[in-house]
C-alpha atoms as a PDB file:
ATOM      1  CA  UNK A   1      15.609  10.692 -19.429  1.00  0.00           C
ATOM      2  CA  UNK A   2      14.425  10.476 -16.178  1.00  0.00           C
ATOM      3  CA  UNK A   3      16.356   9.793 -13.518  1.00  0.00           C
ATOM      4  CA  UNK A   4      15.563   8.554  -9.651  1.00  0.00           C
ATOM      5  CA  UNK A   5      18.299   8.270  -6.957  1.00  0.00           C
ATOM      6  CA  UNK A   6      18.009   6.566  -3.584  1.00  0.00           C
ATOM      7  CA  UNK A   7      16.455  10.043  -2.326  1.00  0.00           C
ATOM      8  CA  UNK A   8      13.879   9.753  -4.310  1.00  0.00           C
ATOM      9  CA  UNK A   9      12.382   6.384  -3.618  1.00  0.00           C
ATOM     10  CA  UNK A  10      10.524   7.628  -0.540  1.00  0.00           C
ATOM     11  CA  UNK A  11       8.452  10.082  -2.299  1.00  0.00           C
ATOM     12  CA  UNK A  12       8.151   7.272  -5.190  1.00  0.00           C
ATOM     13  CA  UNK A  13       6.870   4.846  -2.605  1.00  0.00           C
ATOM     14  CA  UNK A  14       4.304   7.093  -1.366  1.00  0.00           C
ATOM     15  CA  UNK A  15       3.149   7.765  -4.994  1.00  0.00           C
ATOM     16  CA  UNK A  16       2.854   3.902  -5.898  1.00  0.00           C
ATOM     17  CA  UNK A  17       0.869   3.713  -2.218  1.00  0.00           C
ATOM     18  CA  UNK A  18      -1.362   6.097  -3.058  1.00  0.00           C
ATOM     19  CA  UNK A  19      -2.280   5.407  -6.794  1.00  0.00           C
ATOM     20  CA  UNK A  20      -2.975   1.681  -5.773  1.00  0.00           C
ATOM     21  CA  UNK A  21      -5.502   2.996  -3.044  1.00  0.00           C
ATOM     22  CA  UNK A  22      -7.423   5.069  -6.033  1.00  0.00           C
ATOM     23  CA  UNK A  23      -7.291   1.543  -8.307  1.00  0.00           C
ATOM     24  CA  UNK A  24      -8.941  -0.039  -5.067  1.00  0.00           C
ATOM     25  CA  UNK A  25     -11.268   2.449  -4.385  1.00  0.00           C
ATOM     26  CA  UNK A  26     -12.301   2.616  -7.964  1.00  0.00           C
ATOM     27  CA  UNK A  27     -12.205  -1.366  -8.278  1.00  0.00           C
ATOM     28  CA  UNK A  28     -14.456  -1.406  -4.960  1.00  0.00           C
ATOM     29  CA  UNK A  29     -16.692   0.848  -6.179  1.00  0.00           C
ATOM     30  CA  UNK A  30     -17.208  -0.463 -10.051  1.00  0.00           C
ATOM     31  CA  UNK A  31     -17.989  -4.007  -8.516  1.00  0.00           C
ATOM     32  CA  UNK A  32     -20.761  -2.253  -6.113  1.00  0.00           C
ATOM     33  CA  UNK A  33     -22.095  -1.444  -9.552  1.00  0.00           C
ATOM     34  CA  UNK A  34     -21.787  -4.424 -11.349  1.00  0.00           C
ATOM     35  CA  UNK A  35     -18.979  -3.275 -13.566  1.00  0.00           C
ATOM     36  CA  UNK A  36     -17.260  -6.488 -13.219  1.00  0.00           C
ATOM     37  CA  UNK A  37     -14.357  -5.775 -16.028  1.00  0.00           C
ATOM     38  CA  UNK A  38     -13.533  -1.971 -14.398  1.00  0.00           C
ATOM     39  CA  UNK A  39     -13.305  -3.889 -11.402  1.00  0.00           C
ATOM     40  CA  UNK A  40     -10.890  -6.708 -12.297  1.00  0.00           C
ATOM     41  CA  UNK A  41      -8.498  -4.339 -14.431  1.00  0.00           C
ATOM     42  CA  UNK A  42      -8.544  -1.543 -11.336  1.00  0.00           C
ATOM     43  CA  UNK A  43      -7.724  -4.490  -8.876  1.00  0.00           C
ATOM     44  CA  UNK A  44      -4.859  -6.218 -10.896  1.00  0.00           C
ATOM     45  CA  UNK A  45      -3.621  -2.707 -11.656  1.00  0.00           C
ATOM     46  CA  UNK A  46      -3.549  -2.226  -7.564  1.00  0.00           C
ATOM     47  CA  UNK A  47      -1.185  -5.625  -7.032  1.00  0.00           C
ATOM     48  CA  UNK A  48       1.030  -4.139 -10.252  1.00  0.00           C
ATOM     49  CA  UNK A  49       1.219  -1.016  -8.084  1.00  0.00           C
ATOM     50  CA  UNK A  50       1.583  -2.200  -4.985  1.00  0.00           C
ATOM     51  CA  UNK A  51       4.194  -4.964  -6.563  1.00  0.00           C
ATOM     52  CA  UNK A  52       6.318  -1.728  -7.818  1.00  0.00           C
ATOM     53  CA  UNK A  53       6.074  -0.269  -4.110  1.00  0.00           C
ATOM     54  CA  UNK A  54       7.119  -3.808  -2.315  1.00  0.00           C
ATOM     55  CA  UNK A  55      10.255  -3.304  -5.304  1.00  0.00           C
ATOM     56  CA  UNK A  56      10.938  -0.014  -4.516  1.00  0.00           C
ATOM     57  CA  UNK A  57      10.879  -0.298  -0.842  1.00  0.00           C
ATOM     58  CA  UNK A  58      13.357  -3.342  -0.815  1.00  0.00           C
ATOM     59  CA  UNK A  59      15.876  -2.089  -3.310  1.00  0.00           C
ATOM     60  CA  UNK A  60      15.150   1.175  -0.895  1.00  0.00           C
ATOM     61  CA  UNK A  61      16.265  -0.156   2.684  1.00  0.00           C
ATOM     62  CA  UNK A  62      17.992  -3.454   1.904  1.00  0.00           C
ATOM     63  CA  UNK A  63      19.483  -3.067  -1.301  1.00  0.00           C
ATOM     64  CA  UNK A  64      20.616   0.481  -0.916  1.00  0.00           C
ATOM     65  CA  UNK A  65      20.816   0.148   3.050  1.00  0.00           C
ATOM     66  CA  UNK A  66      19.305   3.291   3.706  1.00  0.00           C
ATOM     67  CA  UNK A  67      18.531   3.658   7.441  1.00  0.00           C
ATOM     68  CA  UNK A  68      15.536   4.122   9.642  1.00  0.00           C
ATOM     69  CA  UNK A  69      14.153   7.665   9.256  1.00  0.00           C
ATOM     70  CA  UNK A  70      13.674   9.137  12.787  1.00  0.00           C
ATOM     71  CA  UNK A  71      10.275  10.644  13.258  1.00  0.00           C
ATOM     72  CA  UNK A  72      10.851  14.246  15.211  1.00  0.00           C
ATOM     73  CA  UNK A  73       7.612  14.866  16.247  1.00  0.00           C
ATOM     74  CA  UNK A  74       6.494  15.046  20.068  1.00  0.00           C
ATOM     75  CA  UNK A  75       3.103  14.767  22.229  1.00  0.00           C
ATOM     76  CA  UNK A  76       0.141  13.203  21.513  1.00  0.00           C
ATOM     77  CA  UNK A  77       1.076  13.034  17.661  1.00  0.00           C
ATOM     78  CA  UNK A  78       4.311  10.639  18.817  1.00  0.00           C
ATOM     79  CA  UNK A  79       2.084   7.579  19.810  1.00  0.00           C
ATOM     80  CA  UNK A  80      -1.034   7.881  16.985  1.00  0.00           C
ATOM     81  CA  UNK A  81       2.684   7.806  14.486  1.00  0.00           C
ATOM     82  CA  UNK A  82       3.760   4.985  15.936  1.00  0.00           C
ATOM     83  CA  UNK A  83       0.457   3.199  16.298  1.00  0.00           C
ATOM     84  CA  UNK A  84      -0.202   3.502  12.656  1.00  0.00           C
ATOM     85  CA  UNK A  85       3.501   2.484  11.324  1.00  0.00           C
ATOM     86  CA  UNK A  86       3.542  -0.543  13.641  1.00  0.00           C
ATOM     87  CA  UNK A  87      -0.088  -1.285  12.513  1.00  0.00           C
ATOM     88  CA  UNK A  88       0.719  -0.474   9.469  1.00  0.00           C
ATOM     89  CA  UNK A  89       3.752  -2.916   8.962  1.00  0.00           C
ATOM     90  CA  UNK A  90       1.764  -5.941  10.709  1.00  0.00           C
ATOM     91  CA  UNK A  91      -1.002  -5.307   8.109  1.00  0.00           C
ATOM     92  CA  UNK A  92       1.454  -5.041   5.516  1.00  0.00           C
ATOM     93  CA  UNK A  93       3.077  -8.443   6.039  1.00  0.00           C
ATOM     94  CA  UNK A  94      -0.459 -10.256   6.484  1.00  0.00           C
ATOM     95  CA  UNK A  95      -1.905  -8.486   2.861  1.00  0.00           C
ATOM     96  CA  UNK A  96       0.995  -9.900   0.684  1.00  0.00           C
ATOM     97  CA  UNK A  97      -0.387 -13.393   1.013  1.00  0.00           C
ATOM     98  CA  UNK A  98      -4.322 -12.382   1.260  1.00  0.00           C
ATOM     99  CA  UNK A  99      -4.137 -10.674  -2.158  1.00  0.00           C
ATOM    100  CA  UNK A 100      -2.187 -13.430  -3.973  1.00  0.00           C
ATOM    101  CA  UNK A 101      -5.056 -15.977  -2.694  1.00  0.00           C
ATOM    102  CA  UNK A 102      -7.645 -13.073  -3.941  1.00  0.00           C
ATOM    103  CA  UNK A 103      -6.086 -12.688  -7.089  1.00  0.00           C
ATOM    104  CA  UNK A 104      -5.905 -16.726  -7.259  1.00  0.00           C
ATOM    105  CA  UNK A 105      -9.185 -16.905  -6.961  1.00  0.00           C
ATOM    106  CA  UNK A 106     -10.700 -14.625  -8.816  1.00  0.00           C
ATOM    107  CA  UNK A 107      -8.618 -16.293 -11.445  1.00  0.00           C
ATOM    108  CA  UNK A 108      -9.492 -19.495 -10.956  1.00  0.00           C
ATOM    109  CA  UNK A 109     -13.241 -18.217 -11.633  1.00  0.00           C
ATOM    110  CA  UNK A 110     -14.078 -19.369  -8.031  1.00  0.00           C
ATOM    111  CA  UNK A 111     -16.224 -16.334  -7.334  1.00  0.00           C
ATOM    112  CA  UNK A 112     -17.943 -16.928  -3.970  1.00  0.00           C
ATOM    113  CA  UNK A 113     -14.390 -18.123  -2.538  1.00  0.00           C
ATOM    114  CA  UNK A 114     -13.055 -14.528  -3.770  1.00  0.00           C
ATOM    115  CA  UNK A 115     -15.530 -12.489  -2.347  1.00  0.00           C
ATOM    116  CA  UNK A 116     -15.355 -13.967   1.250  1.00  0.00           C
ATOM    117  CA  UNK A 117     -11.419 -13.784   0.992  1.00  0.00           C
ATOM    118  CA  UNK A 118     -12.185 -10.055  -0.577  1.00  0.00           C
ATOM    119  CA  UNK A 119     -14.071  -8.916   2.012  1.00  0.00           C
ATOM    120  CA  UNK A 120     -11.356  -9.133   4.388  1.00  0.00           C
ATOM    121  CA  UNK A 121      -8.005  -8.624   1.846  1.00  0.00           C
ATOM    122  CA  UNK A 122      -9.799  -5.004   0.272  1.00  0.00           C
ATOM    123  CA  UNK A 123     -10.007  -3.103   3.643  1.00  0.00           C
ATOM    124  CA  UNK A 124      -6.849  -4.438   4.834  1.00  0.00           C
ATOM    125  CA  UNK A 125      -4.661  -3.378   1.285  1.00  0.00           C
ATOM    126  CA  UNK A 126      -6.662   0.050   1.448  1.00  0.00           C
ATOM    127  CA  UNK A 127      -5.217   0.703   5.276  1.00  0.00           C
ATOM    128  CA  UNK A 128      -2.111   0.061   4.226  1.00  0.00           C
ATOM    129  CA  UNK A 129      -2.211   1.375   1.485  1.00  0.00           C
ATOM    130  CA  UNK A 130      -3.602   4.922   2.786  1.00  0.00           C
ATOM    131  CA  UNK A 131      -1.519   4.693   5.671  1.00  0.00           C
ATOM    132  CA  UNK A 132       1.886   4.512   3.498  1.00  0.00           C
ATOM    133  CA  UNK A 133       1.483   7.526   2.635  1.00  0.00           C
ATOM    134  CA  UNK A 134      -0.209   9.384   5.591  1.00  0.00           C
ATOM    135  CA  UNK A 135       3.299   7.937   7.374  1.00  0.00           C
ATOM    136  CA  UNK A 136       5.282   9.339   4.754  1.00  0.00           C
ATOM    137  CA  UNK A 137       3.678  12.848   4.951  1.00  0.00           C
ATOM    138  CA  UNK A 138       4.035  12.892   8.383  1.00  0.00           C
ATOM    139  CA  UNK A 139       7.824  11.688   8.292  1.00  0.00           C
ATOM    140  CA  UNK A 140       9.259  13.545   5.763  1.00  0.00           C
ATOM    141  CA  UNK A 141       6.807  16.740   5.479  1.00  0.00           C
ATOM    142  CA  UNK A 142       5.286  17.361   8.457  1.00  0.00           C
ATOM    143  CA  UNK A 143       7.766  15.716  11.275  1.00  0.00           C
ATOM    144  CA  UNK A 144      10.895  16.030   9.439  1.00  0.00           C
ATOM    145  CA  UNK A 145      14.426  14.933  10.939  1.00  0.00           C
ATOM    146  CA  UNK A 146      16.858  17.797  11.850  1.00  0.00           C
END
């Protein structure tokens, strides 16, 4: 049986950010070539995904109250850190609602409303998405607390 503690989630989270960025790059690319049922299973498979993450990462820092991870690292790599986790969590707050109204419309079969909203929700949720785990990397692998 597998088992995942609290010390695990991180590393979990990172995992769930990264396979929904392959489901969107693979749902981008099948609707670029007209492979409109790849493209609707890779995206809904990217909100399951990305719906395990948002679980993950609350039952991470508010249900197990784990505290802020200090980043360690120093120089110019200090301020590109912090401007991608502060852009990062902005962009995460404003996708939540932009892929629900996607999603809603897609379902709703109201196609040209879904690919204007699209256009801006896909390379917002693959930012964030990438960046989630380029900031864990770089706080737990390469910038590690003492």
């Amino acid at each position: 049986m597998l088992m995942i503690t609290g010390s695990d989630l991180p590393a979990l989270n990172a995992t769930l950010n990264g396979i929904a960025a392959v489901f969107l790059g693979v749902g981008y690319f099948a609707i670029r070539t007209w492979r409109v049922r790849l493209h609707a299973t890779c995206m809904i498979s990217a909100f399951i995904t990305s719906t395990l993450f948002l679980t993950s990462y609350i039952t991470y820092h508010f249900v197990l109250k784990a505290g802020a991870t200090r980043f360690s690292g120093q120089g110019w790599i200090r301020p590109l850190y912090y401007g991608m986790l502060i852009s990062h969590i902005i962009l995460a707050g404003v996708v939540v609602p932009l892929a629900l109204v996607t999603l809603w419309r897609a379902a709703r079969a109201r196609f040209d409303r879904h690919r204007r909203i699209a256009r801006i929700t896909w390379p917002i949720w693959m930012y964030v998405s990438v960046t989630g785990v380029l900031i864990y990397i770089m706080l737990y692998h390469l910038y590690p607390s003492r």
